[in-house]
N, C-alpha and C. Protein backbone atom coordinates (compact mmCIF):
# COMPACT_ATOMS: atom_id res chain seq x y z
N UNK A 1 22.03 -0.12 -14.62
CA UNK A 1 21.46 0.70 -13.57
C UNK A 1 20.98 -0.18 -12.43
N UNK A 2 20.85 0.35 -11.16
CA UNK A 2 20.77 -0.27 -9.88
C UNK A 2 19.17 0.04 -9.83
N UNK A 3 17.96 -0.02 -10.56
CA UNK A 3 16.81 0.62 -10.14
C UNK A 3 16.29 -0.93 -9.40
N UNK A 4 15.36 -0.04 -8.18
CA UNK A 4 14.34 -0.88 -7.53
C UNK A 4 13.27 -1.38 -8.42
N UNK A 5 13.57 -2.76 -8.07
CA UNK A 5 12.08 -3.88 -8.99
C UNK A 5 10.83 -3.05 -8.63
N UNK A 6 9.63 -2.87 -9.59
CA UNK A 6 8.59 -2.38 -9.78
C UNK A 6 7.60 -2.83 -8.82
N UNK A 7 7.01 -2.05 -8.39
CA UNK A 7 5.55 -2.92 -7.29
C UNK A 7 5.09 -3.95 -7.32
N UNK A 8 4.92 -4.46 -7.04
CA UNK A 8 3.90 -5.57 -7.37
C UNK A 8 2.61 -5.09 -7.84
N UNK A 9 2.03 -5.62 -8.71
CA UNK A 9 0.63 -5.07 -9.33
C UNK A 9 -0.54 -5.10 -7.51
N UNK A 10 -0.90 -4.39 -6.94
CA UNK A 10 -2.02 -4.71 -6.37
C UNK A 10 -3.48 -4.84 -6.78
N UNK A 11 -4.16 -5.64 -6.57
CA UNK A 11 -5.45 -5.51 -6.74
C UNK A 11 -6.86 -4.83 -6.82
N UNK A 12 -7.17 -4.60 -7.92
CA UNK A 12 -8.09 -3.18 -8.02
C UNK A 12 -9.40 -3.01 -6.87
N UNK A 13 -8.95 -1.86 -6.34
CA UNK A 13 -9.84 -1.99 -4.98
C UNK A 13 -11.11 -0.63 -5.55
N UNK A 14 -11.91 -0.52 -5.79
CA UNK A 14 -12.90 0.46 -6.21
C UNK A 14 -12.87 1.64 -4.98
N UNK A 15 -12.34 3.01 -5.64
CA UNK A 15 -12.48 3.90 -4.59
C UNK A 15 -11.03 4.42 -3.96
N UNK A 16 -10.25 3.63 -4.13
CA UNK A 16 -8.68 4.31 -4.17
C UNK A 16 -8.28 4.50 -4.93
N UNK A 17 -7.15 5.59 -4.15
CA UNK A 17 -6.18 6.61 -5.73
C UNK A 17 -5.55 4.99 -6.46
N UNK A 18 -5.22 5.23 -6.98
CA UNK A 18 -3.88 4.63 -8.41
C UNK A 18 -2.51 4.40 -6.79
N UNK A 19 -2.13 5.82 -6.54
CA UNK A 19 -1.19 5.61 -5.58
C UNK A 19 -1.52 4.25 -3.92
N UNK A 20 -2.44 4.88 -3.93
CA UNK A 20 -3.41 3.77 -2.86
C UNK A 20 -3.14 2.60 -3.29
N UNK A 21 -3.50 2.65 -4.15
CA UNK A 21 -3.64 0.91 -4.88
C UNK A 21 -1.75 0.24 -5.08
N UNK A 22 -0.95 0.82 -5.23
CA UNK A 22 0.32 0.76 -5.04
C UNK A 22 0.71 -0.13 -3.84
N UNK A 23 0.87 1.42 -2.88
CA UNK A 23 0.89 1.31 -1.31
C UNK A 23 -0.14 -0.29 -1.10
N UNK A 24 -0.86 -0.65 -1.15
CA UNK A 24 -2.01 -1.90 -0.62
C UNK A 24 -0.82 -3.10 -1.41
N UNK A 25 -0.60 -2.48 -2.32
CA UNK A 25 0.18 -4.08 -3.10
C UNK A 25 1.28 -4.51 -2.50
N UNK A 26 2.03 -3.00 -1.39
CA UNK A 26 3.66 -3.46 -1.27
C UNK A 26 3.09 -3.51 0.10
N UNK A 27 1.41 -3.47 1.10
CA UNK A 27 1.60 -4.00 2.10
C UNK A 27 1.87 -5.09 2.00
N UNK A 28 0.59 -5.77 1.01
CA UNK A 28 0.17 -6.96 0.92
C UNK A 28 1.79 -7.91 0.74
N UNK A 29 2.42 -7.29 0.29
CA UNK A 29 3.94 -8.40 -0.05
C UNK A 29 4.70 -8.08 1.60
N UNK A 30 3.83 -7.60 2.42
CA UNK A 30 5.10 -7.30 3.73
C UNK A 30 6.02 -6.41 4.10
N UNK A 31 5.93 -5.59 2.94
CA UNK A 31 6.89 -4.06 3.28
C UNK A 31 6.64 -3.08 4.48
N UNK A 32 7.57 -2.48 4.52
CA UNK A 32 7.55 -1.89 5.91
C UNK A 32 7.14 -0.26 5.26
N UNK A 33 6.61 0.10 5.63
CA UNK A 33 6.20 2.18 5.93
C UNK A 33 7.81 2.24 5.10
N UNK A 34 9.20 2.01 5.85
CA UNK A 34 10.23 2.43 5.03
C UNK A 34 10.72 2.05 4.04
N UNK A 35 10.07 1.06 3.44
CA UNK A 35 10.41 0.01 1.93
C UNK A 35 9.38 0.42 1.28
N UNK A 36 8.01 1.04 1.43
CA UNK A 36 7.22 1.59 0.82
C UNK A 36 7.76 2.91 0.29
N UNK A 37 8.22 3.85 1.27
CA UNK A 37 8.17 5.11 0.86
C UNK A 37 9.93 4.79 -0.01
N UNK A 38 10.90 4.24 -0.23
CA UNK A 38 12.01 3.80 -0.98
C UNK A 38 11.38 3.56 -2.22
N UNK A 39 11.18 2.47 -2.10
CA UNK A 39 10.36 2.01 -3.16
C UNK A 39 9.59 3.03 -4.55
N UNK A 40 8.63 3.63 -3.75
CA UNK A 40 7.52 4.90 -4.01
C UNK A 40 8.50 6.01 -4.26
N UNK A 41 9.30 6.40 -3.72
CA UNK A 41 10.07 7.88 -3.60
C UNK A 41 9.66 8.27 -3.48
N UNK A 42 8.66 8.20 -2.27
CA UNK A 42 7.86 9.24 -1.24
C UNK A 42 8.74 9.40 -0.05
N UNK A 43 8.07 10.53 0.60
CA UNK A 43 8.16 10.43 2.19
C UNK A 43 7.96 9.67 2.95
N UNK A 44 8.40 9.23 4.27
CA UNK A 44 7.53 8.44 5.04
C UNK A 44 6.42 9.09 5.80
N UNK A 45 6.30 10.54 5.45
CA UNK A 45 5.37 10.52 6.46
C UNK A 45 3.92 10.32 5.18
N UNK A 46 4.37 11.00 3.93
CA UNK A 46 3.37 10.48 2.95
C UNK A 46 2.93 9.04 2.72
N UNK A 47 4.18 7.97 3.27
CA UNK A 47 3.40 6.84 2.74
C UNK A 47 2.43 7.07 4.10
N UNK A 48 2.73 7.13 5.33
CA UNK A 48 1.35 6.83 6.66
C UNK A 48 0.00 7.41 6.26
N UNK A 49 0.05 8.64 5.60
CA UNK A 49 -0.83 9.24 5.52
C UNK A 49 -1.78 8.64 4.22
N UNK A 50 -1.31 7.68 3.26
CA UNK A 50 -1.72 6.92 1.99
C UNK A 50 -2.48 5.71 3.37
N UNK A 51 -1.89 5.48 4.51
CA UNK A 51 -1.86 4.05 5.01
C UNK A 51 -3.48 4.68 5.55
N UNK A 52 -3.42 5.97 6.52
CA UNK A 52 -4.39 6.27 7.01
C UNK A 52 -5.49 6.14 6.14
N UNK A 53 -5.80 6.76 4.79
CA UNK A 53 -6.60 6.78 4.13
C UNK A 53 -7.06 5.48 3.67
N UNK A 54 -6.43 4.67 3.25
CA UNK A 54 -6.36 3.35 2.78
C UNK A 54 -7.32 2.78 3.66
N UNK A 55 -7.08 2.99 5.28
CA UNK A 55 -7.53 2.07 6.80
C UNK A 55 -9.25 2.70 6.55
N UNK A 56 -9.31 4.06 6.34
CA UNK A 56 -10.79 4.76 6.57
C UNK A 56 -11.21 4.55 5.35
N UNK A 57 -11.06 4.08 4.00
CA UNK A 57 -11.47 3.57 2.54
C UNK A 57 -12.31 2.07 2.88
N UNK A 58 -11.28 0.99 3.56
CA UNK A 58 -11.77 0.11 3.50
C UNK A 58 -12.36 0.09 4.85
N UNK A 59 -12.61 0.68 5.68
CA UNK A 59 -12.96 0.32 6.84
C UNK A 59 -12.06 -0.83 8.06
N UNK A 60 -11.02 -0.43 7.52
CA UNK A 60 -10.03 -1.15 8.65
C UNK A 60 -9.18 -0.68 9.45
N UNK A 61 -8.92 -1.46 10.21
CA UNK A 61 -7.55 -0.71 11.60
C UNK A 61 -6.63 -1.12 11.55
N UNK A 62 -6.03 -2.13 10.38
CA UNK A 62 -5.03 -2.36 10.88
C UNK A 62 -4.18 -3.16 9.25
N UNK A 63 -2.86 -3.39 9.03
CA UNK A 63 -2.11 -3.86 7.97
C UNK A 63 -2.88 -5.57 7.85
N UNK A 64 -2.83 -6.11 9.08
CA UNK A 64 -3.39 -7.15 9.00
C UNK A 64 -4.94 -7.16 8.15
N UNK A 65 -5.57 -6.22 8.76
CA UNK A 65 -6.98 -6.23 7.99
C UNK A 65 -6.94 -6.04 6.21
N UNK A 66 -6.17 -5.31 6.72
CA UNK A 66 -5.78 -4.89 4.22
C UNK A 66 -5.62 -5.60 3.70
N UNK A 67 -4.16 -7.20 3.94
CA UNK A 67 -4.21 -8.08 3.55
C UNK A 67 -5.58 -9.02 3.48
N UNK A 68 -6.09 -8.86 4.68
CA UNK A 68 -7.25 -10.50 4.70
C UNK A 68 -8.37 -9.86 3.81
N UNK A 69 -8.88 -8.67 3.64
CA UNK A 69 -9.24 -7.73 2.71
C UNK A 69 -9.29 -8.17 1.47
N UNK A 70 -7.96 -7.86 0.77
CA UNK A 70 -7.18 -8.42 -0.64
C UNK A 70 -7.44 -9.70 -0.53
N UNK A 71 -7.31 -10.66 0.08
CA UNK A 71 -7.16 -12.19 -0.09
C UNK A 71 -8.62 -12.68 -0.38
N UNK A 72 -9.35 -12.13 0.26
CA UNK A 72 -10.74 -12.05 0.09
C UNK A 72 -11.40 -11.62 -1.00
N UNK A 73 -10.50 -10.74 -1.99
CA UNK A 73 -10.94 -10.01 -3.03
C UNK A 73 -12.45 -9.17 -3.17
């Protein structure tokens, strides 16, 4: 079978869904909104709307901020 490699584990962030916590792992590796929602077998407009929530969870604006976020643990 041709299946897509599994997420990367992301890092347990207190206060996001399970799915959240997904989405944060395949920013953190550099994926794009459309390698997320492939990946996920979501929508794209569902992954933005995981992204929005994610940004107002941690208090950030931006993909850049999620990573330095995570790295920071």
């Amino acid at each position: 079978f041709n299946l897509p490699p599994p997420p990367p584990a992301a890092p347990q962030v207190p206060g996001l869904t399970a799915r959240e916590q997904e989405v944060v792992g395949l920013i953190c590796a550099g994926r794009t909104n459309r390698d997320i929602a492939d990946a996920l077998a979501i929508s794209l407009a569902t992954v933005k709307t995981h992204i929005i929530h994610i940004f107002e969870k941690l208090g950030v604006e931006n993909r850049a901020s999620v990573v330095a976020r995570m790295a920071r643990g």
